[in-house]
Protein backbone atom coordinates (compact mmCIF):
# COMPACT_ATOMS: atom_id res chain seq x y z
CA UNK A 1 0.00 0.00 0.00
CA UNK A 2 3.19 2.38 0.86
CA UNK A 3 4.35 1.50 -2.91
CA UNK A 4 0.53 2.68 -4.64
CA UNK A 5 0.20 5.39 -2.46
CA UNK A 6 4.14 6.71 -3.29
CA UNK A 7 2.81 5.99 -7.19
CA UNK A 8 -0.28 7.84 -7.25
CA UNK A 9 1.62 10.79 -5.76
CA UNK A 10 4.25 10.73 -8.48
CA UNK A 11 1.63 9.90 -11.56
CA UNK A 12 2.26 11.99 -14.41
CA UNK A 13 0.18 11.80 -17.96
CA UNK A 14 2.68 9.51 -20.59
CA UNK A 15 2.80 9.46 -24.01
CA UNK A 16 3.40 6.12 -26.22
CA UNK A 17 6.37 6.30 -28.04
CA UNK A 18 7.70 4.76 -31.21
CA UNK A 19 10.52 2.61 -28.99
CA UNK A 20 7.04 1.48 -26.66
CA UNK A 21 5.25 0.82 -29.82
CA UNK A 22 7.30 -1.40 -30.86
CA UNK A 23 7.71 -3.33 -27.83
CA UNK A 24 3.92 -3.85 -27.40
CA UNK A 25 4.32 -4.94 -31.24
CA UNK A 26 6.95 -7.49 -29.94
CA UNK A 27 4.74 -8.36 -26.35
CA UNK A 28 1.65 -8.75 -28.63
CA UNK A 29 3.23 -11.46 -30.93
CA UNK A 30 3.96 -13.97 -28.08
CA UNK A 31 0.81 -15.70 -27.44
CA UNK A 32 1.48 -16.01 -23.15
CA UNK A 33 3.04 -12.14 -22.31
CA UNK A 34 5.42 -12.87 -19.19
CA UNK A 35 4.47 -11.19 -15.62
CA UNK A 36 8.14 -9.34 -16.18
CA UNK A 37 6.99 -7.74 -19.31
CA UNK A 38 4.14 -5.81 -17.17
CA UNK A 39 7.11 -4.28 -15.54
CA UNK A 40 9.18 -3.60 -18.64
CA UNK A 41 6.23 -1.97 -20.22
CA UNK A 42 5.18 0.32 -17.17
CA UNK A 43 8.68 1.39 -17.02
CA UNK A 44 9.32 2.18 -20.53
CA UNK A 45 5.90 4.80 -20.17
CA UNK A 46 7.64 5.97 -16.86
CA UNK A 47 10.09 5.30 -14.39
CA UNK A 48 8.36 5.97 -11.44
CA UNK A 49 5.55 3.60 -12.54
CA UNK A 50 8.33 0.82 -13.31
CA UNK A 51 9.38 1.55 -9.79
CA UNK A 52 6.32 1.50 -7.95
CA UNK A 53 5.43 -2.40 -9.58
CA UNK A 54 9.21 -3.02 -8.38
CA UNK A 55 8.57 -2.11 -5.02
CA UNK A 56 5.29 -3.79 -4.72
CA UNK A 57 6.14 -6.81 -6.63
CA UNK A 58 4.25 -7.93 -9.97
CA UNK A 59 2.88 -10.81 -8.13
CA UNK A 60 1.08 -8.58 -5.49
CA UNK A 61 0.07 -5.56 -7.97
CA UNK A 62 -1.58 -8.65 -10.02
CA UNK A 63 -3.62 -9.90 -6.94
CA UNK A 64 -5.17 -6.34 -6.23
CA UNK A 65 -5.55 -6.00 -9.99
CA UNK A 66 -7.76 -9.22 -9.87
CA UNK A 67 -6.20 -10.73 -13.14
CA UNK A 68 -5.77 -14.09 -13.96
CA UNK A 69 -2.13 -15.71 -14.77
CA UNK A 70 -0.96 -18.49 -16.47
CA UNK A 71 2.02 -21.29 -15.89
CA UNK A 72 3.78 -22.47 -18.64
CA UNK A 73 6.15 -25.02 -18.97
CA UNK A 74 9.49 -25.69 -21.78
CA UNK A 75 8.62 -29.75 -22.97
CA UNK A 76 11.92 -30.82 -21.76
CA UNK A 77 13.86 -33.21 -24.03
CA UNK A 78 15.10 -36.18 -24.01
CA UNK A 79 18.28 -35.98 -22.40
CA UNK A 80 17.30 -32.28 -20.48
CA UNK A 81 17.10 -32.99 -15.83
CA UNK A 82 14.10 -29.87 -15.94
CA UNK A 83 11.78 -27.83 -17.45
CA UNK A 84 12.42 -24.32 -18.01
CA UNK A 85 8.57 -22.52 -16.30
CA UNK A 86 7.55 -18.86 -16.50
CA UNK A 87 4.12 -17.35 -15.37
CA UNK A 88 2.60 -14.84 -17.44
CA UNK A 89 -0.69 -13.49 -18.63
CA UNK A 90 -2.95 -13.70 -21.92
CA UNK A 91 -2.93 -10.60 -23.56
CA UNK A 92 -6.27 -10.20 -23.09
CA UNK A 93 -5.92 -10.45 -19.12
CA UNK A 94 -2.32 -7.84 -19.98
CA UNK A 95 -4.67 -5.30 -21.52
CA UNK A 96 -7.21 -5.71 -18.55
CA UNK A 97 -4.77 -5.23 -16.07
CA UNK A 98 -3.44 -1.78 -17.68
CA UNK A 99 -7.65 -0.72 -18.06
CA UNK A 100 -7.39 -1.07 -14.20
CA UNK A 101 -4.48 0.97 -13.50
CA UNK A 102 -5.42 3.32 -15.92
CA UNK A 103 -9.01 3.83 -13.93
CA UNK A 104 -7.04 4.19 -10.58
CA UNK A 105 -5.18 7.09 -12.26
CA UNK A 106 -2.13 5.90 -13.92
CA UNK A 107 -1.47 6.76 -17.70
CA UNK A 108 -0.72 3.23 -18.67
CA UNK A 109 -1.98 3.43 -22.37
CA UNK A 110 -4.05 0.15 -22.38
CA UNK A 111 -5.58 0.86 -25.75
CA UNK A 112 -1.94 -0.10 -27.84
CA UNK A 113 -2.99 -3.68 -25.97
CA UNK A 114 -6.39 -3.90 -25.80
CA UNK A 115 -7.84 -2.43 -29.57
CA UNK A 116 -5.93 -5.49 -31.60
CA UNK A 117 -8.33 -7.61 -29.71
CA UNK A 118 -11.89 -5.71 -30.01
CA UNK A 119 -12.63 -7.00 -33.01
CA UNK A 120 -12.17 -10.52 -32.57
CA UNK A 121 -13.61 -10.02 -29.20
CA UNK A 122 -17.24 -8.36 -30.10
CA UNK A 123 -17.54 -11.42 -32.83
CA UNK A 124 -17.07 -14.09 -30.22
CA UNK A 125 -20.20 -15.76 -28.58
CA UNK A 126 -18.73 -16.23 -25.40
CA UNK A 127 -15.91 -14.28 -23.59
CA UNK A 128 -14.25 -14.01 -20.02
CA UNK A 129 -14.02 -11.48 -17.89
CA UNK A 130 -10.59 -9.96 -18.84
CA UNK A 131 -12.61 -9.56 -22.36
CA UNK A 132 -15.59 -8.21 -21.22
CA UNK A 133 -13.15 -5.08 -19.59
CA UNK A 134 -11.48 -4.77 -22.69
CA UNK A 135 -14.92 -4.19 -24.65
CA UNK A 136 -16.05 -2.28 -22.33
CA UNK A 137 -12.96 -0.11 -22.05
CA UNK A 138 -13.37 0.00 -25.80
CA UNK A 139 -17.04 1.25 -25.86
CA UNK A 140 -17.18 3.26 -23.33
CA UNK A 141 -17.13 7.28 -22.94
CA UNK A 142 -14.26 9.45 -21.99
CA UNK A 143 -16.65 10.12 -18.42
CA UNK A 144 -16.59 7.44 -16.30
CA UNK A 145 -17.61 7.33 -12.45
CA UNK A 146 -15.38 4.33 -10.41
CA UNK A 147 -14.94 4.20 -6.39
CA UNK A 148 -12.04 1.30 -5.13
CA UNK A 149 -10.77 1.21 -1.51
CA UNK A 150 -7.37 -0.75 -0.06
CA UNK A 151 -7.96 -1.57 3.53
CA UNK A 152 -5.27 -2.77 5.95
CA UNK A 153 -6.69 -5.06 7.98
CA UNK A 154 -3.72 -6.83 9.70
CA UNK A 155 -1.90 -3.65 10.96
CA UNK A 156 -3.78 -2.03 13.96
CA UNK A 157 -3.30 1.57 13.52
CA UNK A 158 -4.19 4.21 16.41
CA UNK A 159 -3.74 8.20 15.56
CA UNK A 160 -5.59 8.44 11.98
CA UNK A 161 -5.04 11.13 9.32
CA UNK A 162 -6.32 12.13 6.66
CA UNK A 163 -4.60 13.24 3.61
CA UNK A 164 -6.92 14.19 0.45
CA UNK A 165 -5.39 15.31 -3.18
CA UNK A 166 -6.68 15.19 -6.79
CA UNK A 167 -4.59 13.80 -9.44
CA UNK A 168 -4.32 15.38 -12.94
CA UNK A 169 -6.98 12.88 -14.42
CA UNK A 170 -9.52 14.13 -11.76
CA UNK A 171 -9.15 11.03 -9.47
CA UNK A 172 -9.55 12.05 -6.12
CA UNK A 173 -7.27 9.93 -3.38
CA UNK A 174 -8.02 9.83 -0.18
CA UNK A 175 -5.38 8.34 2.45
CA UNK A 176 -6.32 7.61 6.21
CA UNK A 177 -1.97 6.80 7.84
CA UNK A 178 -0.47 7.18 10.74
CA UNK A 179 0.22 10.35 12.67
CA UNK A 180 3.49 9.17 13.39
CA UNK A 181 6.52 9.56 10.98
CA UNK A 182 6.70 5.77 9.74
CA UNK A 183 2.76 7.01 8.01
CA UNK A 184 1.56 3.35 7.94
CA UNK A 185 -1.61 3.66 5.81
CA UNK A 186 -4.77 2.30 7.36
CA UNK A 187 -6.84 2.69 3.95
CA UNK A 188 -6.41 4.39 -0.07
CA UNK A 189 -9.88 4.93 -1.23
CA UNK A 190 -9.68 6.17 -4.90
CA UNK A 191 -12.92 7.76 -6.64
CA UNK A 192 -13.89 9.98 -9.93
């Protein structure tokens, strides 16, 4: 929570460019993208968003991001002792984890991920839930209303306060921490 609070302090708007592009060109082509690349990509928009996923850790930013991953395994050979593994996500669950950073504030650009697969989404008869957030991200207005809240409730925390600020998007954060200087945070709550 110290990590996503530190980030939305620091978000700044990004552009995409050419160099990013092209690596979402590269990410796209590999039919698995691994958890790393979610990394790579966040810090090639901007540095402080790379860091805040390093300081969190992909793993947890996926959990609170509510996105499915994948395991997949080398087929060893003949004569190989073990099987090369990496965990990763479909792009389809990639795009929907950049729509949900992007609502929470951050300018992740999920649109260079998630547009390639409208089409072939809004023909299919079925789809999952990482789809249905990447059709609706793709149909819906620039306006948007969303309320999330991040609630610690491990740490006991006496001697609340309150710290309010908008970002430049117009998402209003709201952090209840500790009056004392390590600033635990009790709870984020993020709404538009």
């Amino acid at each position: 929570m110290q990590a996503l609070y530190q980030g939305l302090k620091k978000a700044r708007p990004t552009s995409v460019s050419a160099k990013a592009r092209t690596k979402a060109k590269e990410l796209a082509r590999d039919e698995i993208i691994s958890t790393q690349s979610f990394e790579t990509w966040l810090d090639q928009l901007d540095v402080n968003l790379g860091g805040m996923v390093f300081d969190m850790h992909v793993d947890n930013l996926i959990k609170i991001l509510d996105v499915k991953t994948l395991s997949r395994y080398q087929r060893p050979r003949v004569r190989d002792k073990s099987a090369y593994a990496f965990s990763g996500m479909r792009m389809a669950d990639f795009a929907a984890a950049l729509i949900k950073l992007d609502r929470f504030g951050f300018d992740t650009h999920p649109e260079v991920f998630a547009e390639p697969l409208l089409e072939g989404i809004k023909k299919s008869r079925y789809i999952d839930e990482a789809e249905l957030t990447c059709l609706w991200y793709g149909r819906e207005q620039k306006k948007f209303s969303f309320h999330e809240s991040f609630f610690d409730a491990v740490t006991d925390i006496q001697d609340l306060v309150r710290e309010d600020f908008v970002m430049k998007n117009g998402t209003k954060v709201s952090v209840e921490c500790e009056a004392g200087d390590l600033r635990l945070i009790h709870r984020i709550t993020l709404h538009r």
